[in-house]
N, C-alpha and C. Protein backbone atom coordinates (compact mmCIF):
# COMPACT_ATOMS: atom_id res chain seq x y z
N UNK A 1 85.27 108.12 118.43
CA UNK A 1 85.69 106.77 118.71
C UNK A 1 87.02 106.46 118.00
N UNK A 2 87.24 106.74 116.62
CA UNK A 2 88.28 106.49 115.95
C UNK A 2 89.18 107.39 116.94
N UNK A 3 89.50 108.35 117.09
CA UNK A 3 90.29 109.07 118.01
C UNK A 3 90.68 108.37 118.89
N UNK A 4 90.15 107.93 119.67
CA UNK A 4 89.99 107.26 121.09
C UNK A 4 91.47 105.64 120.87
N UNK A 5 90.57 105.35 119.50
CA UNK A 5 91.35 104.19 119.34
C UNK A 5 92.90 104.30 118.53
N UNK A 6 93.40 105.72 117.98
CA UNK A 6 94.19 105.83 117.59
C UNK A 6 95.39 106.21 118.29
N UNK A 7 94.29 107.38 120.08
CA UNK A 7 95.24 107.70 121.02
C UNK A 7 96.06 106.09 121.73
N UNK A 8 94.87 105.94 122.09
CA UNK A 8 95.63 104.38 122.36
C UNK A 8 96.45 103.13 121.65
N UNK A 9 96.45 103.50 120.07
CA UNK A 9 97.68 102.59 119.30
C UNK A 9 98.46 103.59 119.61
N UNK A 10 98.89 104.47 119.84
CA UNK A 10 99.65 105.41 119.85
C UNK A 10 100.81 105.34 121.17
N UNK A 11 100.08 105.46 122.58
CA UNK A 11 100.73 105.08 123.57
C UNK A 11 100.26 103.67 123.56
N UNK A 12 100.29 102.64 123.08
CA UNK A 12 101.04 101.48 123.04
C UNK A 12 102.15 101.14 122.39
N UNK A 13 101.79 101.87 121.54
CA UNK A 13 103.68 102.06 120.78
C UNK A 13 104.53 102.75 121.74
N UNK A 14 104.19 103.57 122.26
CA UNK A 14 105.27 104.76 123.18
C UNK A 14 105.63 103.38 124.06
N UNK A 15 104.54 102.88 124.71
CA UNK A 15 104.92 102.02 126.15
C UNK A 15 105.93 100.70 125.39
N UNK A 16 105.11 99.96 124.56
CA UNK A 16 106.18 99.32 123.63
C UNK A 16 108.33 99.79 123.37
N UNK A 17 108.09 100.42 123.00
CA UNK A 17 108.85 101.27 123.07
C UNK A 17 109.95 101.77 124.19
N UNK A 18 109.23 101.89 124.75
CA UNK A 18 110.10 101.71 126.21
C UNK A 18 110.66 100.82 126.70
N UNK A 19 109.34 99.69 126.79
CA UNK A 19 110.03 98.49 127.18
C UNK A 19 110.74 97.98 126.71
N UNK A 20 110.87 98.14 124.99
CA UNK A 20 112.32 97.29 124.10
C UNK A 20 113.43 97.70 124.81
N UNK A 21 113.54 99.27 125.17
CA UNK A 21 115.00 100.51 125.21
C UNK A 21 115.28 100.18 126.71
N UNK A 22 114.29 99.96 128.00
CA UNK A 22 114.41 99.95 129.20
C UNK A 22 113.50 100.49 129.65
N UNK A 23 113.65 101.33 131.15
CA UNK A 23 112.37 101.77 131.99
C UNK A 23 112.58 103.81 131.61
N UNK A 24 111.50 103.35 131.52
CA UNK A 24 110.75 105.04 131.51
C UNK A 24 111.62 106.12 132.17
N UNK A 25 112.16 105.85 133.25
CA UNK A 25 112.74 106.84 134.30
C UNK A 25 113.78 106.76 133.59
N UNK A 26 115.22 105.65 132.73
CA UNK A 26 115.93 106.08 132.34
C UNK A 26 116.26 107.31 130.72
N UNK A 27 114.63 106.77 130.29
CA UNK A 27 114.53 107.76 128.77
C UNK A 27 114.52 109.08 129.06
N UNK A 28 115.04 110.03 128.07
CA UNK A 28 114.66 110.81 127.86
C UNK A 28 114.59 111.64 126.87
N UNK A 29 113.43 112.02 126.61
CA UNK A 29 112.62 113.08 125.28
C UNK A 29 113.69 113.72 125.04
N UNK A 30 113.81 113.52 123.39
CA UNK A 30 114.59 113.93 122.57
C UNK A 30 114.30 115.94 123.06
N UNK A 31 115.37 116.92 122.36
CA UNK A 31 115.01 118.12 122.64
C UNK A 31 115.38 118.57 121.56
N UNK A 32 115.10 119.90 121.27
CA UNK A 32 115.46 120.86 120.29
C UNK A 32 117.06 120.70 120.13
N UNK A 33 117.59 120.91 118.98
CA UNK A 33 118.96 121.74 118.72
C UNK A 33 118.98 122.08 117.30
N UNK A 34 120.32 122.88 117.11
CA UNK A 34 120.30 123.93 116.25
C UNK A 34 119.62 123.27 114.75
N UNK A 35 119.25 121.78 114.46
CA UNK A 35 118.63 121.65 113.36
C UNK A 35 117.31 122.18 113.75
N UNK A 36 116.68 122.26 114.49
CA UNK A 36 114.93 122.64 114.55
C UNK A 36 115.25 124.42 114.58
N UNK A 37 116.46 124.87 114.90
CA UNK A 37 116.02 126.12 114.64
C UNK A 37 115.96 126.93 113.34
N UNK A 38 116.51 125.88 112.40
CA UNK A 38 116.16 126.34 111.24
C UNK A 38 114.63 125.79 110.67
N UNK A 39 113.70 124.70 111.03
CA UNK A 39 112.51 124.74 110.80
C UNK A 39 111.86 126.08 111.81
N UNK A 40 111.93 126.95 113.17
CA UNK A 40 112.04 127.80 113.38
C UNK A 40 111.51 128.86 112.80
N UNK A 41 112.55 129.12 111.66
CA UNK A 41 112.90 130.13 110.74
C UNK A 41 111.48 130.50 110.20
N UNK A 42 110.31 128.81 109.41
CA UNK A 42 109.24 129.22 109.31
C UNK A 42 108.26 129.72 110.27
N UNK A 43 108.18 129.74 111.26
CA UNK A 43 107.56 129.83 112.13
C UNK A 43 106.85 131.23 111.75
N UNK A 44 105.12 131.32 112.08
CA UNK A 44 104.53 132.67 111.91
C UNK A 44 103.38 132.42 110.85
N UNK A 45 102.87 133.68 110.52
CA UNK A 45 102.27 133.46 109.86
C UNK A 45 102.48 134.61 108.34
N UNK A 46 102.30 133.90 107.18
CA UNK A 46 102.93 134.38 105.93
C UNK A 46 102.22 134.57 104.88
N UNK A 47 102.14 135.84 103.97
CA UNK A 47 101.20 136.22 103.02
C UNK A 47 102.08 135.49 101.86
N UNK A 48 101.34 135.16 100.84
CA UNK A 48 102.12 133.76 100.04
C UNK A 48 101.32 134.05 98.25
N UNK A 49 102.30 134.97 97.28
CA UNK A 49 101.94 134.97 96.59
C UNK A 49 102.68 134.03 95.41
N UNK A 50 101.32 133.17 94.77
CA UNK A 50 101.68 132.24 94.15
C UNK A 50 101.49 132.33 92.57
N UNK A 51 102.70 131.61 92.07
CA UNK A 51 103.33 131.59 90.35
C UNK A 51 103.47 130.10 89.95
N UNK A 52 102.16 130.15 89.11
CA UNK A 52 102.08 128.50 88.75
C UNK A 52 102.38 128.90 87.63
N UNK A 53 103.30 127.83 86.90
CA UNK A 53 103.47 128.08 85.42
C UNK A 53 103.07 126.64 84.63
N UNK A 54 102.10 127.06 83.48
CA UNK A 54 101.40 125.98 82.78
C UNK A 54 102.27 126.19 81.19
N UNK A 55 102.17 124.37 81.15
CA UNK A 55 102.88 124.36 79.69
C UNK A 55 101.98 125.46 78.33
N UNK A 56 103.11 126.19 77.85
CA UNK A 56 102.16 126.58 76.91
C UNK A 56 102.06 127.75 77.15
N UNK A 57 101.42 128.40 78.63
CA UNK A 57 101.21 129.53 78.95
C UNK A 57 102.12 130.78 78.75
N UNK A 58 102.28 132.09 78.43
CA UNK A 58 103.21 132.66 78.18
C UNK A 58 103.52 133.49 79.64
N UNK A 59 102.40 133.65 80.41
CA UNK A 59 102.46 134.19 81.77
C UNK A 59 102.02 132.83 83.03
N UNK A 60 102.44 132.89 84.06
CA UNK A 60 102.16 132.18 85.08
C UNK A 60 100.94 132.96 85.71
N UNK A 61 100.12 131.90 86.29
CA UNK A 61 98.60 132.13 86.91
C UNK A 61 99.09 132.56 88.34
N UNK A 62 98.87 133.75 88.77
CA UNK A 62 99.09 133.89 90.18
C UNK A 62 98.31 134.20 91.11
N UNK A 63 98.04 133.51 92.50
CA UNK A 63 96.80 133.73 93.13
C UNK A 63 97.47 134.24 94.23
N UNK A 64 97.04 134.16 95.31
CA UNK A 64 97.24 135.28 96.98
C UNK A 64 97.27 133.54 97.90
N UNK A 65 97.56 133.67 98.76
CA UNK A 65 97.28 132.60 100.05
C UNK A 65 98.24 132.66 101.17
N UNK A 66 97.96 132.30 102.11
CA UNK A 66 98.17 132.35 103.86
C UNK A 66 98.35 131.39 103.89
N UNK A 67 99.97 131.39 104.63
CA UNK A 67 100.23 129.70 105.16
C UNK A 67 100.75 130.17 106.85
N UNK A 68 100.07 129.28 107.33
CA UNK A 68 100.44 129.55 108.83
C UNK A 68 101.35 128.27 109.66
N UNK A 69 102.39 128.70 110.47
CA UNK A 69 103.58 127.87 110.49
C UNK A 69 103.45 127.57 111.77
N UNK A 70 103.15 126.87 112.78
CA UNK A 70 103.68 126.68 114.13
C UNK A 70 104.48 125.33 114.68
N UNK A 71 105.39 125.71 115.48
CA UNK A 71 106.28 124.73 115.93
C UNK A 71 105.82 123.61 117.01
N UNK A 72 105.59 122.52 116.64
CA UNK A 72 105.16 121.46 117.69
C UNK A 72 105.60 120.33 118.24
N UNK A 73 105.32 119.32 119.02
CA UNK A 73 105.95 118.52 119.71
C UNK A 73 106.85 118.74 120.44
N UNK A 74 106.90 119.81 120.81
CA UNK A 74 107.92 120.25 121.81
C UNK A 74 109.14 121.08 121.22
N UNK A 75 108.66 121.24 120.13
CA UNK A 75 110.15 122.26 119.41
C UNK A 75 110.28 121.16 118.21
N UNK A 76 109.98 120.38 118.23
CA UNK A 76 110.65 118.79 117.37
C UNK A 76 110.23 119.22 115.87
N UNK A 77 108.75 119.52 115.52
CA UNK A 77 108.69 119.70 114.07
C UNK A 77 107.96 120.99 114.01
N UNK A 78 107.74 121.08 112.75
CA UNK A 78 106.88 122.68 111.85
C UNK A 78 105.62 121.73 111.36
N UNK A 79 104.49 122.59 111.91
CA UNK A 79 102.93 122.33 111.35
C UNK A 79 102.72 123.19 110.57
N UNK A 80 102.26 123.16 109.22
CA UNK A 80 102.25 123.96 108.16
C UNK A 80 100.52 123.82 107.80
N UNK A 81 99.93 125.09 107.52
CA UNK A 81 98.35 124.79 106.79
C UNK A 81 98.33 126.65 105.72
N UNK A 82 98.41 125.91 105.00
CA UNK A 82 98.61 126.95 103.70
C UNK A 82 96.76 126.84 103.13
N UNK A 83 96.25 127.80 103.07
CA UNK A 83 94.94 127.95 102.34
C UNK A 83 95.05 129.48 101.18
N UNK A 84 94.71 129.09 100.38
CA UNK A 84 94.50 130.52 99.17
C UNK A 84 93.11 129.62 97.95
N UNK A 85 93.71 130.22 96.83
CA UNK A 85 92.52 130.15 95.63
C UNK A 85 93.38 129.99 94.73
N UNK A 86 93.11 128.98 93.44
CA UNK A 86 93.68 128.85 92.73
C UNK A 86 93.04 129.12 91.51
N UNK A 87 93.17 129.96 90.72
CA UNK A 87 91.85 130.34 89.69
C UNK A 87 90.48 129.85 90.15
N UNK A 88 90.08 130.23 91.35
CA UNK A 88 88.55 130.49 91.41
C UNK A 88 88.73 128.70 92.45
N UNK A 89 89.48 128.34 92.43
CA UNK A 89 89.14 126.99 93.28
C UNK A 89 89.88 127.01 94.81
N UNK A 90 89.15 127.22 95.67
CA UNK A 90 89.57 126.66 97.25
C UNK A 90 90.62 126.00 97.15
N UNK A 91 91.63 126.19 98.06
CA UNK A 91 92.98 125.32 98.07
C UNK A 91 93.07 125.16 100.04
N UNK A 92 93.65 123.78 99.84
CA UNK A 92 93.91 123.87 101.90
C UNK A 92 95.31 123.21 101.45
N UNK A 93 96.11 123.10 102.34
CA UNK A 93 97.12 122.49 102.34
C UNK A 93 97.74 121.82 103.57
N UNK A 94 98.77 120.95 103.88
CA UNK A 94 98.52 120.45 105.24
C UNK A 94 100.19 119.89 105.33
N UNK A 95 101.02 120.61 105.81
CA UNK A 95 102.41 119.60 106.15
C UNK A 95 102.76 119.90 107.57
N UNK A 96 103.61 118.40 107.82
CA UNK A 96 104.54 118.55 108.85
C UNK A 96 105.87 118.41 108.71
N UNK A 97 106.76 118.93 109.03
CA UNK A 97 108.57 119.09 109.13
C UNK A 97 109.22 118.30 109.92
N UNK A 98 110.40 117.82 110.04
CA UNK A 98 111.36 117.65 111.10
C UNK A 98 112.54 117.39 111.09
N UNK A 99 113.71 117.31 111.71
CA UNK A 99 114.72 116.66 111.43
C UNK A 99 114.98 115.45 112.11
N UNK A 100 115.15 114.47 111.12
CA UNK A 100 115.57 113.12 110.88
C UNK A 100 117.28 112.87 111.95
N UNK A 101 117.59 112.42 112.54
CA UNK A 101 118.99 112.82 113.44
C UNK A 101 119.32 111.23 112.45
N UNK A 102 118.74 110.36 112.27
CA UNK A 102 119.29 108.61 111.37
C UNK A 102 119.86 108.99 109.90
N UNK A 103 119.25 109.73 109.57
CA UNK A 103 119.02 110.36 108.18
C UNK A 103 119.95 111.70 107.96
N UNK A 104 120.48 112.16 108.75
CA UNK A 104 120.66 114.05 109.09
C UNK A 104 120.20 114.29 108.03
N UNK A 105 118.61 114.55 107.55
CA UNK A 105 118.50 115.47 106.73
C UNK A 105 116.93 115.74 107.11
N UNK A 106 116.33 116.99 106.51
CA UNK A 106 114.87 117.06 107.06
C UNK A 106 114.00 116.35 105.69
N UNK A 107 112.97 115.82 106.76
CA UNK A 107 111.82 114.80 106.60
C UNK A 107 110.53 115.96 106.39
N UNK A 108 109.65 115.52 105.63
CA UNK A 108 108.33 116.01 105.95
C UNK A 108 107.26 114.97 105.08
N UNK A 109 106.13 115.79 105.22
CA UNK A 109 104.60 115.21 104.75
C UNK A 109 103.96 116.64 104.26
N UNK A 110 103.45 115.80 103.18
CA UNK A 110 102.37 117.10 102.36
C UNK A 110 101.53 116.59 102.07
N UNK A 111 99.92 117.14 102.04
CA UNK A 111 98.65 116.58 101.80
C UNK A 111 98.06 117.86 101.26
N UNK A 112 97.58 117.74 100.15
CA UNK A 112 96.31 119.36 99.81
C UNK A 112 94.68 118.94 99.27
N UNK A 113 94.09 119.72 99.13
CA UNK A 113 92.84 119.57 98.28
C UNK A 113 93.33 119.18 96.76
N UNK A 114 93.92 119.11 96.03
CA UNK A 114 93.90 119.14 95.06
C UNK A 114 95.29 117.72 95.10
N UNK A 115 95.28 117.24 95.37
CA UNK A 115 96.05 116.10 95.68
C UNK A 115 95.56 114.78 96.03
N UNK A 116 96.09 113.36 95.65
CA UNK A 116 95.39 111.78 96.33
C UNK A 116 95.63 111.53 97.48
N UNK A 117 96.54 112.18 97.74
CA UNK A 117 97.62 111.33 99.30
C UNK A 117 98.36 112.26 99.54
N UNK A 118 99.24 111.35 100.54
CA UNK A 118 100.47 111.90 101.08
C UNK A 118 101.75 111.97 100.44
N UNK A 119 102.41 112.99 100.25
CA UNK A 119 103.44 113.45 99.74
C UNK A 119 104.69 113.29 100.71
N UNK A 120 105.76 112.53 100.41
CA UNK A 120 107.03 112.48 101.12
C UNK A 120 107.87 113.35 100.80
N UNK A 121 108.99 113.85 101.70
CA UNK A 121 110.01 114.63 101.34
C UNK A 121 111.25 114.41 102.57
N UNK A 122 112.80 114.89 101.68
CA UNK A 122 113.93 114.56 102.30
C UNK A 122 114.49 116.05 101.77
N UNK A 123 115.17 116.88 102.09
CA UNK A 123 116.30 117.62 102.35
C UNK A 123 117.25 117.97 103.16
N UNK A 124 118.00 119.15 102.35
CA UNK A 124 119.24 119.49 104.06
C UNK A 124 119.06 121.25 103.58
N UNK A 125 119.83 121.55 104.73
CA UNK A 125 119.95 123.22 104.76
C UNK A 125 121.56 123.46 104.27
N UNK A 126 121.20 124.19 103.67
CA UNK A 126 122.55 125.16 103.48
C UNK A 126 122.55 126.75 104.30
N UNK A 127 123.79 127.08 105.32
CA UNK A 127 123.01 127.99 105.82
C UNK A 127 124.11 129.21 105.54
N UNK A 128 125.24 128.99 105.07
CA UNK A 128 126.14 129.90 104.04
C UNK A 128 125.52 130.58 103.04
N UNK A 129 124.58 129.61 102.39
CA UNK A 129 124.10 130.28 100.95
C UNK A 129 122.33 130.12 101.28
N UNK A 130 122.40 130.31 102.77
CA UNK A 130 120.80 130.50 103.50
C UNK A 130 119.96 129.88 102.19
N UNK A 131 119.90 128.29 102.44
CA UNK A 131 119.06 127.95 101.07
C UNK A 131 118.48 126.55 102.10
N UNK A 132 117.64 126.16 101.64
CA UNK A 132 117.25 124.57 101.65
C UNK A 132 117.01 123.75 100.40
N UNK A 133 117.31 122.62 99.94
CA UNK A 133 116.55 122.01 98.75
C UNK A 133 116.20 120.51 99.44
N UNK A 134 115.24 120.25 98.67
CA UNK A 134 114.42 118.71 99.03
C UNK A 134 113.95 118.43 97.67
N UNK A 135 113.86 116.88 97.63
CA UNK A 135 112.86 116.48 96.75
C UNK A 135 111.64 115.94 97.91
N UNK A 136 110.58 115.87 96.68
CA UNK A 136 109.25 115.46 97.29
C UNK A 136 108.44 113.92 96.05
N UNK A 137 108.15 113.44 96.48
CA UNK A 137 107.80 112.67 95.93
C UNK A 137 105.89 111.94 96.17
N UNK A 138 105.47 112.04 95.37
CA UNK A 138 103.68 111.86 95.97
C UNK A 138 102.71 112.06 95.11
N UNK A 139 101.66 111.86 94.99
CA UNK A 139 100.46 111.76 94.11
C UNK A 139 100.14 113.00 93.43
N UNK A 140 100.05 112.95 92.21
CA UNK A 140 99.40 114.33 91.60
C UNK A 140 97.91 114.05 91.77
N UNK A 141 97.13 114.74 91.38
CA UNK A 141 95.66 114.90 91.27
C UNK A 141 95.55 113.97 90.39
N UNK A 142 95.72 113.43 89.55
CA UNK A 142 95.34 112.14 88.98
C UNK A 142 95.73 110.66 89.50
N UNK A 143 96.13 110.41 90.50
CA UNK A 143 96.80 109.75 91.72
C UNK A 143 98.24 109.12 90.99
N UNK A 144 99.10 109.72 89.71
CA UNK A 144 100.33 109.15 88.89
C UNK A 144 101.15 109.83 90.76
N UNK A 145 102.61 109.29 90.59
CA UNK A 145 103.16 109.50 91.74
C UNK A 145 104.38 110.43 91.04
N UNK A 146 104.45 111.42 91.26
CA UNK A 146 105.75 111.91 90.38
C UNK A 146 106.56 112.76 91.87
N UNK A 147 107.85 113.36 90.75
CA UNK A 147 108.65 113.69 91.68
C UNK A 147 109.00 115.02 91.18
N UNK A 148 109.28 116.11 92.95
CA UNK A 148 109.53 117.32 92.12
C UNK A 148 110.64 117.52 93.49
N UNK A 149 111.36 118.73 92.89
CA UNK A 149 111.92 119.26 93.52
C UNK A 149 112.06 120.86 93.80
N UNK A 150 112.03 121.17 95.73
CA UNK A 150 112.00 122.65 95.89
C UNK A 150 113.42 123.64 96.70
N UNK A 151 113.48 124.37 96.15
CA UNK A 151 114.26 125.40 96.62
C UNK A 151 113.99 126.50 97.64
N UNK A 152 114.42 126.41 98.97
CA UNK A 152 113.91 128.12 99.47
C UNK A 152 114.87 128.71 99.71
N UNK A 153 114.82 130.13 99.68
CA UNK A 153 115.93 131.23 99.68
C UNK A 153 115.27 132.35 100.59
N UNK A 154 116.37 132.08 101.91
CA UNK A 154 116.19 132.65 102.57
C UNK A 154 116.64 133.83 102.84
N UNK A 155 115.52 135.41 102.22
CA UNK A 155 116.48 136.54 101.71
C UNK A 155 116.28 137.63 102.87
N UNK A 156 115.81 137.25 104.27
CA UNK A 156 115.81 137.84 105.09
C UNK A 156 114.83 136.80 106.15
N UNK A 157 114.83 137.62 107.51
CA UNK A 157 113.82 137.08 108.57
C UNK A 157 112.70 137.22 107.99
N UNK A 158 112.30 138.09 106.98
CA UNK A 158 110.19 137.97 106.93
C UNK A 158 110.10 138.07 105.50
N UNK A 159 111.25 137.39 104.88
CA UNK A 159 111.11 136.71 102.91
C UNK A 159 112.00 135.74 102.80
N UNK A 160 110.89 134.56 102.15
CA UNK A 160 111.55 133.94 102.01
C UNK A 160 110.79 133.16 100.71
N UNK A 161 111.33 132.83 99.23
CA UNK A 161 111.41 131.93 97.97
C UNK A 161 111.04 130.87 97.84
N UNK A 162 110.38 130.27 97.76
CA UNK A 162 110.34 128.47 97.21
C UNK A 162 110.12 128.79 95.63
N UNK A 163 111.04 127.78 95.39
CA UNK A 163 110.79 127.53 93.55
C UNK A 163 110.76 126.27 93.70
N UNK A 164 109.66 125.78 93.03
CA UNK A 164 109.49 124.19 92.49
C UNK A 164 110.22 123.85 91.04
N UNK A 165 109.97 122.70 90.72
CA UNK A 165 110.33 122.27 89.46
C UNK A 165 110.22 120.67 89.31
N UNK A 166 109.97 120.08 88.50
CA UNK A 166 109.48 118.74 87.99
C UNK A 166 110.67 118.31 87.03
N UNK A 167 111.23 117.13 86.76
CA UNK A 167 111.68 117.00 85.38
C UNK A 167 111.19 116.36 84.35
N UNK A 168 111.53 116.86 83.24
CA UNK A 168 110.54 116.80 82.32
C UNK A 168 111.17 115.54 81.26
N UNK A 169 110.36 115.46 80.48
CA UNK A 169 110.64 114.35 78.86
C UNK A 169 112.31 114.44 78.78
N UNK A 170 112.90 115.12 78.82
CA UNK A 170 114.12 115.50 78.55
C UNK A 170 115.46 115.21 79.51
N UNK A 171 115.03 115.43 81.34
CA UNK A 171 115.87 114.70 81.60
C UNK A 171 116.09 116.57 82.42
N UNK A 172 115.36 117.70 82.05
CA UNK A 172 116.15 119.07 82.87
C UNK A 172 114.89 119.54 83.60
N UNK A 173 115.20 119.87 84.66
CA UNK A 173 114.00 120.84 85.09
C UNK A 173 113.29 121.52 84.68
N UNK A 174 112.18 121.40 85.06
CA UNK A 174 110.82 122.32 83.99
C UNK A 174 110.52 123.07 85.72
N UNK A 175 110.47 124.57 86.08
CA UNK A 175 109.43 125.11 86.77
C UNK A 175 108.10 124.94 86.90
N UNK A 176 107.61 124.84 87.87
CA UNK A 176 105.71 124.74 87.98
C UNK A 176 105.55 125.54 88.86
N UNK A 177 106.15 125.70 89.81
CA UNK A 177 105.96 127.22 90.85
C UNK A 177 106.53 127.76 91.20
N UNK A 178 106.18 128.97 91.90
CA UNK A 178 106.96 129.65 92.79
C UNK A 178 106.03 130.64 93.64
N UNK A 179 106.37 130.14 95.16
CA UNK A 179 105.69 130.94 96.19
C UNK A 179 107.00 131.70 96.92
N UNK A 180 106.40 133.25 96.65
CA UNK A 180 107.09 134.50 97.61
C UNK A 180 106.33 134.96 98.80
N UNK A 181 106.84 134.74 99.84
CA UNK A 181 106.38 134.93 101.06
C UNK A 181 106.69 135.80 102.00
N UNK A 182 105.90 136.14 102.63
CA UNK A 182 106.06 137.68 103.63
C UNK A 182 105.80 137.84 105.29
N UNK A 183 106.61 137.31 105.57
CA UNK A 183 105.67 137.01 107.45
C UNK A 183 105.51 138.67 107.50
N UNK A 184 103.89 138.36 107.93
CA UNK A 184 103.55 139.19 108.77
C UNK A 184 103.61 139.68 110.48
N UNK A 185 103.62 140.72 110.63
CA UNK A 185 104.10 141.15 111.45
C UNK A 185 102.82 140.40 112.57
């Protein structure tokens, strides 16, 4: 039932929508270009070994996990669902991607098990120095809202880097992760 009633706020906004802009026959659906082909890039599915680093710790905790990438809405964004183990605890993870054309920069959403909510994020690509950075901003597991920021380095078609980092008491980046990733064939 909730479904039912969400498809339908949904295309009432679309029809809404229309009618502000004009008639239906003159719109037309946004399409791919060369910004979605760098969300693209994730596309597949990726063995994802993960480097959490805890204050204190002299080594980072590293676990295994699968994040699987597919492109949706018509090319428009990246559906992301990352699942692994984090010392002995189930992890799911849940984002979507896109590029922003108001904004030129990419937009997303992050949600996990181990998280309150939804997580926002803004970046851009660099594609000289094949990099992306974003901040993210959103609930830790204790629902405080903090802010981090990630890096990916894109060191071929089937590796590719994210380094996280938080800032700390001080005002400089502190690391908390880093996932190395491997599309599989």
């Amino acid at each position: 039932m909730k479904v039912q009633i969400l498809e339908r706020l949904s295309l009432a906004a679309v029809a809404a929508g229309l009618a502000l802009s004009g008639s239906a026959a003159a719109q037309q659906p946004p399409t791919p270009g060369p910004e979605h082909k760098v969300l693209a890039m994730d596309a597949g599915t990726w063995d994802a070994t993960v480097e959490m680093f805890m204050p204190g710790a002299a080594q980072p905790m590293v676990s295994k996990g699968t994040e699987v990438n597919t492109m949706g809405c018509g090319g428009l964004c990246l559906i992301s669902d990352f699942k692994g183990d984090f010392g002995g605890m189930p992890f799911h993870g849940h984002g979507t991607s896109t590029w922003d054309p108001n904004k030129k920069k990419y937009v997303g959403t992050w949600t996990d098990s181990m998280s309150s909510g939804l997580s926002l994020s803004e970046g851009t690509y660099d594609a000289a120095a094949k990099k992306s950075t974003s901040t993210m901003e959103g609930p830790d597991p204790t629902g405080k809202i903090v802010k981090s920021k990630a890096v990916v380095e894109y060191k071929d078609a089937n590796t590719r880097v994210m380094s996280m980092s938080m800032t700390g008491p001080d005002g400089k980046d502190v690391p908390t992760m880093k996932i190395s990733y491997t599309k599989k064939p």
